[in-house]
Protein backbone atom coordinates (compact mmCIF):
# COMPACT_ATOMS: atom_id res chain seq x y z
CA UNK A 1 -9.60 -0.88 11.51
CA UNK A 2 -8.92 1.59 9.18
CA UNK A 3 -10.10 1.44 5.41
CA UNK A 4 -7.39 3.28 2.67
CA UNK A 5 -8.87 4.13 -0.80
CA UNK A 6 -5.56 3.60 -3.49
CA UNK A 7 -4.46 5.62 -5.96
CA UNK A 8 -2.17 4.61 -8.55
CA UNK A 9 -0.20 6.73 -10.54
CA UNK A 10 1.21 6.11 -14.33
CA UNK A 11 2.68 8.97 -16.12
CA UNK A 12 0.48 10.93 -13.83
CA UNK A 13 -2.72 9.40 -14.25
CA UNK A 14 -4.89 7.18 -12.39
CA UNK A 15 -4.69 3.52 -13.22
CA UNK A 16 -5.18 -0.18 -11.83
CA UNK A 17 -3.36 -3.18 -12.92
CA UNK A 18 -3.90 -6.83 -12.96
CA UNK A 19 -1.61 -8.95 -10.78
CA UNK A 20 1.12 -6.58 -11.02
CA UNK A 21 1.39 -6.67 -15.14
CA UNK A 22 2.38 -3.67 -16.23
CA UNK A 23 0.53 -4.70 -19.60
CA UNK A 24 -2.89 -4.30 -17.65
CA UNK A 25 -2.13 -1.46 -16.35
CA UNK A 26 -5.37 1.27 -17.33
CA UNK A 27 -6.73 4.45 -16.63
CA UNK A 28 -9.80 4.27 -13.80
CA UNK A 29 -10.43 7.60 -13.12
CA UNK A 30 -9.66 11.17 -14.93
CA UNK A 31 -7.76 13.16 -12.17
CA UNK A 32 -6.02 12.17 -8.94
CA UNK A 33 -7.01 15.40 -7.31
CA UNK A 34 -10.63 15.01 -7.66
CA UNK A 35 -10.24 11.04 -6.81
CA UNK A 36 -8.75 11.91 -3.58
CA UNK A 37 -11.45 14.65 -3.09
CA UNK A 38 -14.24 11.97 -3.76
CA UNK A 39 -12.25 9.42 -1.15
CA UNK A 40 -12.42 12.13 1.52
CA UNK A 41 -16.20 13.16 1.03
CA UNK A 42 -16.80 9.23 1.75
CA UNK A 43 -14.93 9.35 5.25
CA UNK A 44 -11.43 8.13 4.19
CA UNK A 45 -8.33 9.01 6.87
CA UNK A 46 -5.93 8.31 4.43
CA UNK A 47 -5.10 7.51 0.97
CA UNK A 48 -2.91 4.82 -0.01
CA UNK A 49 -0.59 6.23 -3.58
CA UNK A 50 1.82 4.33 -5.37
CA UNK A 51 4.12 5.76 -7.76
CA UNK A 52 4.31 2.40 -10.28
CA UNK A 53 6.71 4.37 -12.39
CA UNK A 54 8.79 4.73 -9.78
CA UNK A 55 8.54 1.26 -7.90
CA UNK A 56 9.84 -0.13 -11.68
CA UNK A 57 12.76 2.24 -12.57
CA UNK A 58 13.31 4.43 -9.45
CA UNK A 59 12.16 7.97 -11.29
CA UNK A 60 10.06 10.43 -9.44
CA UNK A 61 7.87 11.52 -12.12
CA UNK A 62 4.71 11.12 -9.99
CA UNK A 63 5.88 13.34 -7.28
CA UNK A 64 3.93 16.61 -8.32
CA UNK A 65 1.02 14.62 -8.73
CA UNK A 66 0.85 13.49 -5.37
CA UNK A 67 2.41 17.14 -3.98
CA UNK A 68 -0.92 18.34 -5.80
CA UNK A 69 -3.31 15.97 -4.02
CA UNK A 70 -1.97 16.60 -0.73
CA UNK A 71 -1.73 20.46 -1.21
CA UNK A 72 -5.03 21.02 -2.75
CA UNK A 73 -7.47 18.42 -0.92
CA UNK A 74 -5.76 18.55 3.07
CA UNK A 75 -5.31 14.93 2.24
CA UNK A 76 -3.14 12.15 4.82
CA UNK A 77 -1.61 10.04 2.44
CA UNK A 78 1.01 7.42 2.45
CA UNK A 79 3.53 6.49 -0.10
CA UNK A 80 5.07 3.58 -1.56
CA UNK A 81 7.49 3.13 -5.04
CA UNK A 82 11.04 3.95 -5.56
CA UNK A 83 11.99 4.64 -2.18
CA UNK A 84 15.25 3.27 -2.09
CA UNK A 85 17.66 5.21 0.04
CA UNK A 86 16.99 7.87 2.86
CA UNK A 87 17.21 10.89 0.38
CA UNK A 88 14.11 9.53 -1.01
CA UNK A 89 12.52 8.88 1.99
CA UNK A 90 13.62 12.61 2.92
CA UNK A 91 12.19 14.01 -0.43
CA UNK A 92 8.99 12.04 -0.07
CA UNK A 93 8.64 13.39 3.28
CA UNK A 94 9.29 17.04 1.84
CA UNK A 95 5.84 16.41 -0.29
CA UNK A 96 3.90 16.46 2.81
CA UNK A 97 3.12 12.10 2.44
CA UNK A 98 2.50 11.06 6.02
CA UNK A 99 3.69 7.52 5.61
CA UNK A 100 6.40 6.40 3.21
CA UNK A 101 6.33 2.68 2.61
CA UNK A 102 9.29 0.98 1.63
CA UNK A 103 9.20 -2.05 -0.26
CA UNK A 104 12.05 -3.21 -2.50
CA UNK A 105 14.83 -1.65 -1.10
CA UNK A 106 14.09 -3.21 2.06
CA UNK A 107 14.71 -6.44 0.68
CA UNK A 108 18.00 -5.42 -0.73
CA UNK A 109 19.26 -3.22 2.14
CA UNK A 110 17.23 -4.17 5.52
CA UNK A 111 19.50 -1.86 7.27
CA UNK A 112 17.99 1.05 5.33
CA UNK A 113 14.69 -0.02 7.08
CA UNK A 114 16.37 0.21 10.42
CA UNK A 115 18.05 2.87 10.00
CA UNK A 116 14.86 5.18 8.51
CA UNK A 117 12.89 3.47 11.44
CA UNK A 118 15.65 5.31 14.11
CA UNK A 119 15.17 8.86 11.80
CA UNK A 120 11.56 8.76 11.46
CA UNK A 121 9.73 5.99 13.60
CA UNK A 122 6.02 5.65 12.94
CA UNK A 123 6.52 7.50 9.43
CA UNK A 124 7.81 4.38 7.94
CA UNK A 125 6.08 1.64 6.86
CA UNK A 126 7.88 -1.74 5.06
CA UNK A 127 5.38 -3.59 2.02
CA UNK A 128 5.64 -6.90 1.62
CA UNK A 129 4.97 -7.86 -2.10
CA UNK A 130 4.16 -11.98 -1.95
CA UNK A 131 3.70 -14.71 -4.75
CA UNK A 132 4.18 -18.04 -3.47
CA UNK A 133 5.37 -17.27 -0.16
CA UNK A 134 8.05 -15.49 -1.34
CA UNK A 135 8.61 -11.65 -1.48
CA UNK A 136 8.78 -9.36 -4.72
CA UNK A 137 10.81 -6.82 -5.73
CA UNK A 138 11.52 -4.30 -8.46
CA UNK A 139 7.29 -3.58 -9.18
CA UNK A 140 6.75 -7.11 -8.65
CA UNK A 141 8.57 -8.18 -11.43
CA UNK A 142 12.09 -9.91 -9.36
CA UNK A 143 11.31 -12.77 -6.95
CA UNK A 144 13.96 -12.23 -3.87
CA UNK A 145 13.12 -15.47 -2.73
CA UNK A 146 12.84 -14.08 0.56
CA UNK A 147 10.41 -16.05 2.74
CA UNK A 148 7.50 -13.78 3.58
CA UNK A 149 6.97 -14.36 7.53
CA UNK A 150 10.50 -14.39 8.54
CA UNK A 151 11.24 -10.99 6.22
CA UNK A 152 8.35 -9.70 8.16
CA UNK A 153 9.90 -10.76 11.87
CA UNK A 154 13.07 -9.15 10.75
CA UNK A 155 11.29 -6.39 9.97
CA UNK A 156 9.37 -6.15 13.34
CA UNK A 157 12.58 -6.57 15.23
CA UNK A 158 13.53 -3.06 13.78
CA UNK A 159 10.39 -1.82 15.41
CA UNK A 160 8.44 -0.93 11.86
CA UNK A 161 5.31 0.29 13.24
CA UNK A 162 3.43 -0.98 10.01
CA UNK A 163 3.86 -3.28 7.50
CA UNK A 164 1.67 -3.62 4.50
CA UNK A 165 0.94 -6.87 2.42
CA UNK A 166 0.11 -8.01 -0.90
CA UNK A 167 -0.32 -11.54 -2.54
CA UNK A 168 0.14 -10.48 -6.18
CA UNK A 169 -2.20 -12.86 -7.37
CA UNK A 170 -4.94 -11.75 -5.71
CA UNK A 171 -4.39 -7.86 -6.49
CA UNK A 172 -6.89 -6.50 -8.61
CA UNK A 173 -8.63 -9.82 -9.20
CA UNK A 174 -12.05 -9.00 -7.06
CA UNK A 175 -11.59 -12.72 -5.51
CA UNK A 176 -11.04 -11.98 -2.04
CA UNK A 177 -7.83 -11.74 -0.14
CA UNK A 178 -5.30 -13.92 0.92
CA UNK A 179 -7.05 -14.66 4.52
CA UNK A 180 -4.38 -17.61 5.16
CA UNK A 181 -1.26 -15.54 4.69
CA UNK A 182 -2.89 -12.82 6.59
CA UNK A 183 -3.41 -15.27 9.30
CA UNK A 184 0.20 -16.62 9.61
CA UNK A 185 1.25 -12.92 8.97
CA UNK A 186 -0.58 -11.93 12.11
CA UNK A 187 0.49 -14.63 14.13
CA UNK A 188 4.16 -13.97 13.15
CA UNK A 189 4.30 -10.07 13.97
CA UNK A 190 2.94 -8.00 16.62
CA UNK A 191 2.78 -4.48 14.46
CA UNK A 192 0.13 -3.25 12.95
CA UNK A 193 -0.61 -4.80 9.59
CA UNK A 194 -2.71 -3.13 6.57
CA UNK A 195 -4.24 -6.03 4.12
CA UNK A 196 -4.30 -5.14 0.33
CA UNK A 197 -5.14 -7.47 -2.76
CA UNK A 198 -8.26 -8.66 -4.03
CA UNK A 199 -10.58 -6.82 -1.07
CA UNK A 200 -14.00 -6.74 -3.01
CA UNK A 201 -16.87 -6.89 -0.49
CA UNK A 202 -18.01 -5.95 2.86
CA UNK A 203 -17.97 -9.93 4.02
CA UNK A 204 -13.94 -9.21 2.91
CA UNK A 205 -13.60 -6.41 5.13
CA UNK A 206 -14.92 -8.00 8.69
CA UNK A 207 -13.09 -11.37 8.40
CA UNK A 208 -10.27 -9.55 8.18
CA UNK A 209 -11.23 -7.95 10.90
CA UNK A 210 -12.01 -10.76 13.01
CA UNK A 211 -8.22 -12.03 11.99
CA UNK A 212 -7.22 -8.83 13.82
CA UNK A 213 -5.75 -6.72 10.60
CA UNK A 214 -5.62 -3.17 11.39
CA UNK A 215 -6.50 -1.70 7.97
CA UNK A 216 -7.30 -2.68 4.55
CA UNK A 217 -6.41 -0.92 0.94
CA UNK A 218 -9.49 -1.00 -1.40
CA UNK A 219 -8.70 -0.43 -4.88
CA UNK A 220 -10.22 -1.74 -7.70
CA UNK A 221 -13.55 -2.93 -5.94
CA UNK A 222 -14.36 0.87 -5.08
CA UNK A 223 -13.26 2.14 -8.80
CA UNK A 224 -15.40 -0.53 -10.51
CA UNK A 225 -18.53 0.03 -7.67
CA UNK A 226 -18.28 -3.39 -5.79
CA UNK A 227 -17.72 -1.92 -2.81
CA UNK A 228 -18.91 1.52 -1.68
CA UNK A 229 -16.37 3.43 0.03
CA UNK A 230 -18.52 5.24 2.65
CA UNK A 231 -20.61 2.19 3.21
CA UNK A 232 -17.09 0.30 4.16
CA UNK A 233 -15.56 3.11 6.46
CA UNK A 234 -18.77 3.17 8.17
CA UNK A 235 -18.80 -0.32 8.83
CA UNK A 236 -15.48 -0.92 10.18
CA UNK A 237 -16.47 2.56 12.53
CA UNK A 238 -19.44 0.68 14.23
């Protein structure tokens, strides 16, 4: 099990938000570079960004931000918002991201999915965005009503190597994730799956190992010191 250390990005800064309000949304740490430098000192693999500005409107204004992080700290990092159509996928590609994850657009258009899958196999990544059982789009702010296991088959049967998923409600609360949807999520899909929402503490971290989850975002637990990033990596490493 792998543990991935989030960054979000805001008009270029660093900032968490509370159940996917854009109205929460505040500034955690002072630069990304030095964030991602910190996340690598404490063992991380990879670093999971997300460009919010462009997961709400589509705009790429976070792109030399995260061109930066991967240039100047030798970073592996994986991408998700605004990736809506293979140019994008191409261009975030171009930056150097390891992993683009596409979320929204693979609602809209899951032949985009399969298609990028053919191009770029393991590169690509699908996030699944849940409140209520049912998948988000737009930032979180559209309800598809798209139910969340049988999107995820779909998106299995186009061989996405990994797909990451999010209850909303728990994101950024420090109550735990969603172990129940995790649980049918795992059942559903044989790919690999990376858990993000609400991971606060080390008792967090091996249930959802024990449910079988290959990885786990930690965001607001490690910016606000509930859970030590090094102390996590080495955990799931034993």
């Amino acid at each position: 099990m792998k543990i991935l250390p989030a960054i979000d990005l805001k008009n270029g800064q660093c900032v968490r938000m509370l159940r996917g309000d854009y109205d929460t949304a505040h500034k955690v740490a002072e630069d990304p570079v030095e964030t991602a430098k910190n996340f690598l000192a404490a063992g991380a693999e990879m670093i999971h960004m997300v460009d919010l500005d462009g997961a709400k409107d589509g705009t790429h204004a976070n792109y030399d931000v995260v061109k930066r992080v991967i240039q100047e700290t030798g970073a592996v990092v994986e991408l998700g918002g605004g990736i809506r159509k293979m140019s994008d996928v191409d261009a975030v590609l171009d930056l150097g991201v390891a992993r683009v994850i596409i979320g929204s657009a693979a609602v809209k258009d899951p032949e985009f999915v399969r298609k990028a899958v053919l191009k770029y196999g393991e590169k690509i990544a699908v996030g699944i965005d849940a409140r209520g059982g049912t998948v988000r789009t737009e930032g979180w702010l559209k309800d598809s009503g798209e139910d969340f296991l049988e999107f995820a088959r779909l998106m299995d049967s186009y061989c996405v190597n990994t797909i990451i998923f999010t209850d909303i409600d728990k994101d950024g609360m420090l109550e735990g994730p969603n172990f129940d949807q995790l649980a049918q999520l795992r059942e559903a899909v044989s790919c690999k799956i990376v858990a993000s929402g609400g991971i606060t503490t080390l008792r967090d971290i091996a249930r959802l190992q024990e449910l079988g989850i290959d990885g786990a975002i930690a965001g607001k637990a490690v910016y606000s010191g509930t859970l030590d990033l090094a102390t996590a990596i080495q955990a799931v490493g034993d």
